[in-house]
PDB file of N, CA and C in Angstrom:
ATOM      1  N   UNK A   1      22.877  63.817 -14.072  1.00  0.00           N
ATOM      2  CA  UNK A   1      22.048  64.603 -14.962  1.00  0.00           C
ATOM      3  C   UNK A   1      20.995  65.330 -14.133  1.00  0.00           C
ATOM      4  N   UNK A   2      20.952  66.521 -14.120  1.00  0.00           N
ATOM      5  CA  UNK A   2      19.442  67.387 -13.658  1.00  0.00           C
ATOM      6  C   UNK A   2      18.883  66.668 -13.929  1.00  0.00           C
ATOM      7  N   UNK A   3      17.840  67.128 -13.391  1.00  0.00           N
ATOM      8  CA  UNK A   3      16.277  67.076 -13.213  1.00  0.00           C
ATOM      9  C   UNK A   3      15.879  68.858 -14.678  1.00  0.00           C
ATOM     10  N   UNK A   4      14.923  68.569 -15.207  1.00  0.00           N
ATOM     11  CA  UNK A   4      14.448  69.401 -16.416  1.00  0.00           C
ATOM     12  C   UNK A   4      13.609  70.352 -15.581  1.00  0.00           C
ATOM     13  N   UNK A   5      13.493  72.081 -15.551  1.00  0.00           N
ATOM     14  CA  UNK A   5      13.103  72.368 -15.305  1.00  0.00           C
ATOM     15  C   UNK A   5      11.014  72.854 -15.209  1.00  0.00           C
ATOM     16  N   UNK A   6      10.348  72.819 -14.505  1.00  0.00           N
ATOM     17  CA  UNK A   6       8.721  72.484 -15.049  1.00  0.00           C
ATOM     18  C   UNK A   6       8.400  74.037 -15.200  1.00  0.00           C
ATOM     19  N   UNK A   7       6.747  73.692 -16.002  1.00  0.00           N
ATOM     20  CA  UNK A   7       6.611  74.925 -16.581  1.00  0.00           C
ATOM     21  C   UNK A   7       5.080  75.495 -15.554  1.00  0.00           C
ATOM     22  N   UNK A   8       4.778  76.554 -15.359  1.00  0.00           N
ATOM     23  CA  UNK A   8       4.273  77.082 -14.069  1.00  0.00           C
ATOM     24  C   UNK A   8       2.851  78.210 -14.831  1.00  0.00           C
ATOM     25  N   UNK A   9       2.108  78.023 -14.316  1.00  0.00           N
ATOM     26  CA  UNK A   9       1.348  79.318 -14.675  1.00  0.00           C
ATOM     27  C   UNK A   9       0.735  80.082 -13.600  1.00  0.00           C
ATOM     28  N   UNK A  10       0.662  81.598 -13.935  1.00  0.00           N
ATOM     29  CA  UNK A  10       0.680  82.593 -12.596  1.00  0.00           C
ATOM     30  C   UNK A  10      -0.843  83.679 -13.586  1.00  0.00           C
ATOM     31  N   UNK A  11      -1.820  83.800 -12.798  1.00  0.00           N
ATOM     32  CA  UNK A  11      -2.679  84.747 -13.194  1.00  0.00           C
ATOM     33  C   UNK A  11      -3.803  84.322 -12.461  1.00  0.00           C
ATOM     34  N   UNK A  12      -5.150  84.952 -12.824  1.00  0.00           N
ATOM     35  CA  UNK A  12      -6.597  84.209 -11.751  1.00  0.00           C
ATOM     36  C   UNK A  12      -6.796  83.371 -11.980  1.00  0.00           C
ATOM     37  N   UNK A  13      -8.042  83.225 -11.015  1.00  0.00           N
ATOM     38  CA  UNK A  13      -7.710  81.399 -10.673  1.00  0.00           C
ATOM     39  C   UNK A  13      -8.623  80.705 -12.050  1.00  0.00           C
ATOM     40  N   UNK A  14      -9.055  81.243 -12.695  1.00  0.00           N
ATOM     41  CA  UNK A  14      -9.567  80.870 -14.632  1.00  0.00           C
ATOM     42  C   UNK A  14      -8.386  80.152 -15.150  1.00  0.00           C
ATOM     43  N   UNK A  15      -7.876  81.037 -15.648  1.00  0.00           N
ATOM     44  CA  UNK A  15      -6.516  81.263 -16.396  1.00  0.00           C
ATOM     45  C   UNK A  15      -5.621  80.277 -15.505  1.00  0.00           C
ATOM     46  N   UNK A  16      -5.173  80.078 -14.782  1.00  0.00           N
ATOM     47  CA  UNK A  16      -4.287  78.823 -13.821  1.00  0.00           C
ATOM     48  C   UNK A  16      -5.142  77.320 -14.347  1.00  0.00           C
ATOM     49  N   UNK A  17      -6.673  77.181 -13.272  1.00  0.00           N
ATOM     50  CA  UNK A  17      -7.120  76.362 -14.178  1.00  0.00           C
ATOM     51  C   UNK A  17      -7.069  75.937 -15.162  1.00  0.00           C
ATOM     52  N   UNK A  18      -7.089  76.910 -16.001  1.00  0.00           N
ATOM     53  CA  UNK A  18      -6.934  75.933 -17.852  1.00  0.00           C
ATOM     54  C   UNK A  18      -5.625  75.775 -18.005  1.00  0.00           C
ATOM     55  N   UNK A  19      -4.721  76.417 -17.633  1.00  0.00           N
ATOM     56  CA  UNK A  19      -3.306  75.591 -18.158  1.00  0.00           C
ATOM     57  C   UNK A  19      -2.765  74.324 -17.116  1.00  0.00           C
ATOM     58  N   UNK A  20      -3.521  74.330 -16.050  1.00  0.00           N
ATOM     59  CA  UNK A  20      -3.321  73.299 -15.495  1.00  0.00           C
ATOM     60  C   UNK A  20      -3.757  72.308 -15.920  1.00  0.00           C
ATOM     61  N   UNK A  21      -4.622  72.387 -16.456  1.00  0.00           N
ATOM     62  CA  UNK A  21      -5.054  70.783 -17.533  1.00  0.00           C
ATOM     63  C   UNK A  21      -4.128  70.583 -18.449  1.00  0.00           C
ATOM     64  N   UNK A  22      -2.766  71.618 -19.005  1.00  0.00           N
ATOM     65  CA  UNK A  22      -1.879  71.140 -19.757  1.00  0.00           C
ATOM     66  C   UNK A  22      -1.179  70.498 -19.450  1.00  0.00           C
ATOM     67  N   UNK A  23      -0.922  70.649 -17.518  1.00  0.00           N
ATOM     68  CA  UNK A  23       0.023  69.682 -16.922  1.00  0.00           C
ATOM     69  C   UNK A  23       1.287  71.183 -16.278  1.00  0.00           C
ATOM     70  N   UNK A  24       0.715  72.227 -16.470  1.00  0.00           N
ATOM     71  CA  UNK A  24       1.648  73.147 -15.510  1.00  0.00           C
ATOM     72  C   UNK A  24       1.203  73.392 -14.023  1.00  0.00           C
ATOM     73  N   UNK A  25       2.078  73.958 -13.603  1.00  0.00           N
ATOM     74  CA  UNK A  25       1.999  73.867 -12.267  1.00  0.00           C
ATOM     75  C   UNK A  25       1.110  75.194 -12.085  1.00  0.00           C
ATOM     76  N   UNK A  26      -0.129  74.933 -11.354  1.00  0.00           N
ATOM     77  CA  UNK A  26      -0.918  76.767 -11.298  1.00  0.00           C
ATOM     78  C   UNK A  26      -0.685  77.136 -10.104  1.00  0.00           C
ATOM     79  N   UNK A  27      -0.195  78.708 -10.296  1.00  0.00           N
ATOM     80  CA  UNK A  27       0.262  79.669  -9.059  1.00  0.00           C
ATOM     81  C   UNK A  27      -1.396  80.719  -9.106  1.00  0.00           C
ATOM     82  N   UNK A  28      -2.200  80.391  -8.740  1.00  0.00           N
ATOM     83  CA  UNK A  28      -3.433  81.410  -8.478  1.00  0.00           C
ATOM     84  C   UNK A  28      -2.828  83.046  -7.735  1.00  0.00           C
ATOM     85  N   UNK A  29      -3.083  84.049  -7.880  1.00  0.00           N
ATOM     86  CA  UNK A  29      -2.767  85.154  -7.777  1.00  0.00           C
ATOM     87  C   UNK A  29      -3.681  86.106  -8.895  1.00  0.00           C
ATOM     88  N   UNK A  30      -4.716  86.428  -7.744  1.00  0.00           N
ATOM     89  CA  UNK A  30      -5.923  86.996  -8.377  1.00  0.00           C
ATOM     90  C   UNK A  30      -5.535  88.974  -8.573  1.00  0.00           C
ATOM     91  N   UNK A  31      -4.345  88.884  -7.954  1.00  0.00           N
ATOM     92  CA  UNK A  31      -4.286  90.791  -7.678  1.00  0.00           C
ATOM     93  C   UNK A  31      -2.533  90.372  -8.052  1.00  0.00           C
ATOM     94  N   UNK A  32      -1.774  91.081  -8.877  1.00  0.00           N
ATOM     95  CA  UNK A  32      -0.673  91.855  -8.904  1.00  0.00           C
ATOM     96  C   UNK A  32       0.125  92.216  -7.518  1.00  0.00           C
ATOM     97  N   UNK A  33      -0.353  93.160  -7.410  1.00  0.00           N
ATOM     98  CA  UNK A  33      -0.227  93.536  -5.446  1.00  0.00           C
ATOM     99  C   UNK A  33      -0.089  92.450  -4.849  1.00  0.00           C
ATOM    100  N   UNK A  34      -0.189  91.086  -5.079  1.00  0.00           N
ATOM    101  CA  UNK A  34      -0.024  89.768  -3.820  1.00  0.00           C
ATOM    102  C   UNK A  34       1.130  88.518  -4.618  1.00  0.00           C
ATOM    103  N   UNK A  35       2.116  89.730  -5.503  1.00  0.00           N
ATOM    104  CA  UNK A  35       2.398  88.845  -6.654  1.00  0.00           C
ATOM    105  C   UNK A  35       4.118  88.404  -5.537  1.00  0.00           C
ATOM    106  N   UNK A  36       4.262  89.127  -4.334  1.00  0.00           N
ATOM    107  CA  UNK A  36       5.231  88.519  -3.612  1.00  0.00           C
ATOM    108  C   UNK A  36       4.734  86.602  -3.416  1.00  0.00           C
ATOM    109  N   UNK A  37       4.244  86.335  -2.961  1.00  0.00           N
ATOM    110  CA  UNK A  37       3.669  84.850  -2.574  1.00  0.00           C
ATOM    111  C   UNK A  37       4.362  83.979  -3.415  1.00  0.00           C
ATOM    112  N   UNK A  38       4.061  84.358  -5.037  1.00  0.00           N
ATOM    113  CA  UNK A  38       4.547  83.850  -6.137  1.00  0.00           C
ATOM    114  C   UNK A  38       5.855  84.093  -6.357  1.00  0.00           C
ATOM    115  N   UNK A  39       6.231  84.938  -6.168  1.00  0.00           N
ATOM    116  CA  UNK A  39       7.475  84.805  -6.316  1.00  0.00           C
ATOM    117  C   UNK A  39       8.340  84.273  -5.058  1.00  0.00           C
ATOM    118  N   UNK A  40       7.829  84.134  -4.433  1.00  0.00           N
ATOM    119  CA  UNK A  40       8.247  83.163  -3.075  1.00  0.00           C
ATOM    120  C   UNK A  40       8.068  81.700  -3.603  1.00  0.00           C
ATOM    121  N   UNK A  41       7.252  81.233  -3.892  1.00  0.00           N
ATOM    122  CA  UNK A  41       6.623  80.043  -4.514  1.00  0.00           C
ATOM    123  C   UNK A  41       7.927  79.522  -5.577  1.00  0.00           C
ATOM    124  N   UNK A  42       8.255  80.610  -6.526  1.00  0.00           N
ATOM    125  CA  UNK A  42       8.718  80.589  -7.674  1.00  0.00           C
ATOM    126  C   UNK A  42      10.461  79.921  -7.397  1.00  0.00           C
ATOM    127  N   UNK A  43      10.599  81.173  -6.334  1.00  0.00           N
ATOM    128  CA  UNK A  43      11.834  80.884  -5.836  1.00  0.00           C
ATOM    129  C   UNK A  43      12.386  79.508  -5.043  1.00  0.00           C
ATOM    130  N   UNK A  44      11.734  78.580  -4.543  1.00  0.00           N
ATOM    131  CA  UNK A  44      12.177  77.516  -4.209  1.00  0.00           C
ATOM    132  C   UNK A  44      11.396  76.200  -5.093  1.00  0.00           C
ATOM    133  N   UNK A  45      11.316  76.837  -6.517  1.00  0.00           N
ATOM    134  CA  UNK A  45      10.810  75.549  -7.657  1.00  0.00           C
ATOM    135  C   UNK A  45      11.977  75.142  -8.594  1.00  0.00           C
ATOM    136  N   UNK A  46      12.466  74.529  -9.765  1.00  0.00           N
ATOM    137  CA  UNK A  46      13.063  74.746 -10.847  1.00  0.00           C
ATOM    138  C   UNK A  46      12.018  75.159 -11.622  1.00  0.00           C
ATOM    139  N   UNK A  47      11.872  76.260 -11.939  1.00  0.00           N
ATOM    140  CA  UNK A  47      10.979  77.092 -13.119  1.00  0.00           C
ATOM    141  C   UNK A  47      11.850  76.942 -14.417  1.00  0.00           C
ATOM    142  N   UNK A  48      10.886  76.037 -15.500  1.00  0.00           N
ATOM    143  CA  UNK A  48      11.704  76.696 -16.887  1.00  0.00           C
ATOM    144  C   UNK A  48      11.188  77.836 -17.321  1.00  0.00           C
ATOM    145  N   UNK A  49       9.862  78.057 -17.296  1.00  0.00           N
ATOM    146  CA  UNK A  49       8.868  78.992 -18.042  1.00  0.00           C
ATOM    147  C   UNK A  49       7.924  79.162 -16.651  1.00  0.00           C
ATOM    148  N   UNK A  50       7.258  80.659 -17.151  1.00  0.00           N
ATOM    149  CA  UNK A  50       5.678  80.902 -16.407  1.00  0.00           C
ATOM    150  C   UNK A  50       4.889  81.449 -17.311  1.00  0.00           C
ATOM    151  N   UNK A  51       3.916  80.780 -17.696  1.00  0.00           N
ATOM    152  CA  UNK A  51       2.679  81.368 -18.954  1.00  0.00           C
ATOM    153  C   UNK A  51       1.642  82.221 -17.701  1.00  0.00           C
ATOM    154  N   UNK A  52       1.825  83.426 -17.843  1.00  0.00           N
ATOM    155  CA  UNK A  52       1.513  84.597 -16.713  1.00  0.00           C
ATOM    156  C   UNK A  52       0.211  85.051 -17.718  1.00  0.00           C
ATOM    157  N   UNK A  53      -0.813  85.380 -17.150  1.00  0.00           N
ATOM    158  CA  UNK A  53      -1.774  85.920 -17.856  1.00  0.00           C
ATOM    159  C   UNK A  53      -1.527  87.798 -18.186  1.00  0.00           C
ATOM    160  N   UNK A  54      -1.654  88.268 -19.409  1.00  0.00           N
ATOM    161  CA  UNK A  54      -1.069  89.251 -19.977  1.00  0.00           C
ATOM    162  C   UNK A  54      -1.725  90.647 -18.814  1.00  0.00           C
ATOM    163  N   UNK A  55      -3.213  90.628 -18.587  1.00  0.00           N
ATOM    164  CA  UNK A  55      -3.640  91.659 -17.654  1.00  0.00           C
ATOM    165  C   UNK A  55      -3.095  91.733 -16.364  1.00  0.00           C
ATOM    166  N   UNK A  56      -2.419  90.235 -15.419  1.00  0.00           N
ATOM    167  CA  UNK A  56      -2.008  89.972 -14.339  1.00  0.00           C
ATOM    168  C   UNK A  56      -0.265  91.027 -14.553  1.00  0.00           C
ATOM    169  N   UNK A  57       0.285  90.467 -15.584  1.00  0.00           N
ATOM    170  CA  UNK A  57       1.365  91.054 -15.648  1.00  0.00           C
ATOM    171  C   UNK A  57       1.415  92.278 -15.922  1.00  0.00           C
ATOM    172  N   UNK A  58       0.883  93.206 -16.692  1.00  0.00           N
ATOM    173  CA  UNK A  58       0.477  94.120 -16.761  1.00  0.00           C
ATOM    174  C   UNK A  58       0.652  95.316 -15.475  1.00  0.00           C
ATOM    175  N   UNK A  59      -0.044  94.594 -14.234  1.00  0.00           N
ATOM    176  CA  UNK A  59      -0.973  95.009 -13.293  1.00  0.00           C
ATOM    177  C   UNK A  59       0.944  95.014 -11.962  1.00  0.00           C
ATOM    178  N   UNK A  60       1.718  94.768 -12.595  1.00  0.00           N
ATOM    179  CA  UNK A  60       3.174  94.537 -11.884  1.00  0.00           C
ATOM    180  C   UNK A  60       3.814  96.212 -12.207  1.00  0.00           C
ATOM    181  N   UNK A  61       4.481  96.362 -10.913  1.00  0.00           N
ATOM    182  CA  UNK A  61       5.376  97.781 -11.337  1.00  0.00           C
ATOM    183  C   UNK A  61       6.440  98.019 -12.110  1.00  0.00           C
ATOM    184  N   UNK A  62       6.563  98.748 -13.209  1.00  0.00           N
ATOM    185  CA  UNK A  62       7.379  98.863 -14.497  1.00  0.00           C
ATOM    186  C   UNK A  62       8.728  98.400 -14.769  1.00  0.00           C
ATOM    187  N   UNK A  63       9.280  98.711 -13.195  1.00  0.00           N
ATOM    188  CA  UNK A  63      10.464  98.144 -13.175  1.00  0.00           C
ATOM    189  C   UNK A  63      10.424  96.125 -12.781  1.00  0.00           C
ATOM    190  N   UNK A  64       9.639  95.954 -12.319  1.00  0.00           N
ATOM    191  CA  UNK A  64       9.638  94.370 -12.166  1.00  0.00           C
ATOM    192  C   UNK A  64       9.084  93.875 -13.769  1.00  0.00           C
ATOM    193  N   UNK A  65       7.887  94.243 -14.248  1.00  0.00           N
ATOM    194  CA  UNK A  65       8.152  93.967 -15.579  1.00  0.00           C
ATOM    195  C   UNK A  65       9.121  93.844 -16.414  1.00  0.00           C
ATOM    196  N   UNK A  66       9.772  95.172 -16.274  1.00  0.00           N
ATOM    197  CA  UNK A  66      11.139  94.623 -17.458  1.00  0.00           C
ATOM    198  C   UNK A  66      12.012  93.998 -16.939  1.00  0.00           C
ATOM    199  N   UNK A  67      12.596  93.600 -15.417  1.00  0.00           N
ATOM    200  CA  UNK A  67      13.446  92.508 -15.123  1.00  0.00           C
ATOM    201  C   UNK A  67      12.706  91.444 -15.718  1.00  0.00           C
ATOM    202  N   UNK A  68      11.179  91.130 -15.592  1.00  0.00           N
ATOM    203  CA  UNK A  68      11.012  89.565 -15.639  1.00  0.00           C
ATOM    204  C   UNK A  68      10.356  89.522 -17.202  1.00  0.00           C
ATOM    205  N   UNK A  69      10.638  90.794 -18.269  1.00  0.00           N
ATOM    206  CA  UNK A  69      10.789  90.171 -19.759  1.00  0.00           C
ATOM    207  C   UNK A  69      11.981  89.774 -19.798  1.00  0.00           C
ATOM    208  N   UNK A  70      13.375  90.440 -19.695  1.00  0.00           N
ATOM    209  CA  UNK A  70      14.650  89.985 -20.013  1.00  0.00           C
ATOM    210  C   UNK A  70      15.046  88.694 -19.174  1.00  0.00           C
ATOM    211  N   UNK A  71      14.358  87.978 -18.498  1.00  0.00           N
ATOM    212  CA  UNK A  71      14.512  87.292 -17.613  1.00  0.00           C
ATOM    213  C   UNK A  71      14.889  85.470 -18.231  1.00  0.00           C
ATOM    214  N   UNK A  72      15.491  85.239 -18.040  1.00  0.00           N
ATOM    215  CA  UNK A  72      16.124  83.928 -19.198  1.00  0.00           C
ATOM    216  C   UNK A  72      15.692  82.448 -18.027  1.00  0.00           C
ATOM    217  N   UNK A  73      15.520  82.665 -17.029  1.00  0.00           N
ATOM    218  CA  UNK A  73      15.666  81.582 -15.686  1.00  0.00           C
ATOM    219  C   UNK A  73      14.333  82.373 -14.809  1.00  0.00           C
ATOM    220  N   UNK A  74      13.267  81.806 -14.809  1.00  0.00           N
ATOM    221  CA  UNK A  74      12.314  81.267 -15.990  1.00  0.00           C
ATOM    222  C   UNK A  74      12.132  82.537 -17.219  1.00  0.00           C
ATOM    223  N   UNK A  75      11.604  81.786 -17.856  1.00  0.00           N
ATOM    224  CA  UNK A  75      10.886  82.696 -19.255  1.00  0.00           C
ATOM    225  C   UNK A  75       9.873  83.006 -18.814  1.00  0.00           C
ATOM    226  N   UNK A  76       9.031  84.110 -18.624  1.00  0.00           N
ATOM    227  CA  UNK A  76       8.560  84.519 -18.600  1.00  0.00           C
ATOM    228  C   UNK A  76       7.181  84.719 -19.916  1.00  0.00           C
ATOM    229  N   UNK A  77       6.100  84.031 -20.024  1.00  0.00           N
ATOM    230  CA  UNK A  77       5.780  84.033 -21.372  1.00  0.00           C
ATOM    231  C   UNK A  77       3.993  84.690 -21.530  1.00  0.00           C
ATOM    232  N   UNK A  78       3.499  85.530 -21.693  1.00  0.00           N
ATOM    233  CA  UNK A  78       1.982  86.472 -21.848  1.00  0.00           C
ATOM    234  C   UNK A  78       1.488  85.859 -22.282  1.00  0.00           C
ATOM    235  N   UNK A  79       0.373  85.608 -22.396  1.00  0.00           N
ATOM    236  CA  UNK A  79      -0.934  84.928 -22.909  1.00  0.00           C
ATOM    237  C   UNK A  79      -2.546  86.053 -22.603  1.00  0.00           C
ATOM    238  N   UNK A  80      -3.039  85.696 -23.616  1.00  0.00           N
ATOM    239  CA  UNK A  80      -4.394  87.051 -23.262  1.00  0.00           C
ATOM    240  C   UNK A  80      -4.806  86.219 -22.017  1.00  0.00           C
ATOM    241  N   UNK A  81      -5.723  87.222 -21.556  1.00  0.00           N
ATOM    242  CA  UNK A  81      -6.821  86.662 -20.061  1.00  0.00           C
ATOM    243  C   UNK A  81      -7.866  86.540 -20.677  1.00  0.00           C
ATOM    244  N   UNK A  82      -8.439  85.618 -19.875  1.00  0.00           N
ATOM    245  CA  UNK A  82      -9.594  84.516 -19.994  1.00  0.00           C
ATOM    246  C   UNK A  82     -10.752  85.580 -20.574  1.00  0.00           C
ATOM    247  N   UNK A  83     -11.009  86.670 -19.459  1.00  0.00           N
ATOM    248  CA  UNK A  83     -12.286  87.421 -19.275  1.00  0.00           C
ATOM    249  C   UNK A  83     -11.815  88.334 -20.295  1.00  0.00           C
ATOM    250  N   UNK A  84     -10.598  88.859 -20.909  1.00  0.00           N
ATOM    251  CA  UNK A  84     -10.141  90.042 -22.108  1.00  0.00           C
ATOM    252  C   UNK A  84     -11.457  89.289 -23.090  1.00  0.00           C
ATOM    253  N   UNK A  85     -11.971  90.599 -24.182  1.00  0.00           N
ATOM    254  CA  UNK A  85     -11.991  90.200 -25.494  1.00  0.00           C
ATOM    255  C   UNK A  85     -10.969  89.158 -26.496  1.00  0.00           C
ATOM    256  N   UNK A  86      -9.822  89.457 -26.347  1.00  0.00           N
ATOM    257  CA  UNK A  86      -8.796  89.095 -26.731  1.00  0.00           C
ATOM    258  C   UNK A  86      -8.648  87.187 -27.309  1.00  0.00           C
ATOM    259  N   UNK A  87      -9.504  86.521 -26.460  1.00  0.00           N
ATOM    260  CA  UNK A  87     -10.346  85.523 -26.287  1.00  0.00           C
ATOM    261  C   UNK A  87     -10.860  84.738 -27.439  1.00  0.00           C
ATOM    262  N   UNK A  88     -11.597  86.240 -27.390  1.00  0.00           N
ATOM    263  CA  UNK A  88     -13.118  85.613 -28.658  1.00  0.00           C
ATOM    264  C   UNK A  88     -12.480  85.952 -30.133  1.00  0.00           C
TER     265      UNK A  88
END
C-alpha cells in the first residue's frame, strides 16, 4: 500500500506560517520570480494538494498558471493573502 500523499503550502512566509499550524508542509516563497526552488522542492515530495496564497499565484506567468489550475497531481488550491483585504 502507498504511502498517502501530504498537503503543502506555498506563499509568504505569513501565509505558510498559519497553515503550518494545520500540519502542512510550508514552502516560504516571498516573490513569484523564485517560484523555481518550489517547484524543485515540490518535485521530489508526494504532493496531494498546495494551498498557494491567491496574490503569490497570481504573481506566476500565464502559461504556468493554467498548467498548475488543470493540474490533478498536486491540486493546486487559492486561498486570499494574509495582508489582502480579502481577510477582514
Amino acid at each position: 500500500m502507498s504511502e498517502p500523499g501530504r498537503g503543502f503550502t506555498v506563499g509568504s512566509q505569513v501565509f505558510v506560517d498559519l497553515w503550518s499550524l494545520m500540519g502542512l508542509v510550508p514552502l516560504a516563497c516571498e516573490s513569484p520570480g523564485e517560484s523555481a526552488s518550489v517547484f524543485t522542492a515540490l518535485a521530489g515530495e508526494k504532493a496531494a494538494f498546495v494551498a498557494v496564497e491567491k496574490e503569490w499565484f497570481d504573481g506566476l506567468p500565464e502559461s504556468v498558471r493554467k498548467r498548475l489550475e488543470k493540474s490533478a497531481d498536486p491540486v493546486w488550491i487559492q486561498f486570499p493573502s494574509c495582508e489582502s483585504g480579502e481577510m477582514r
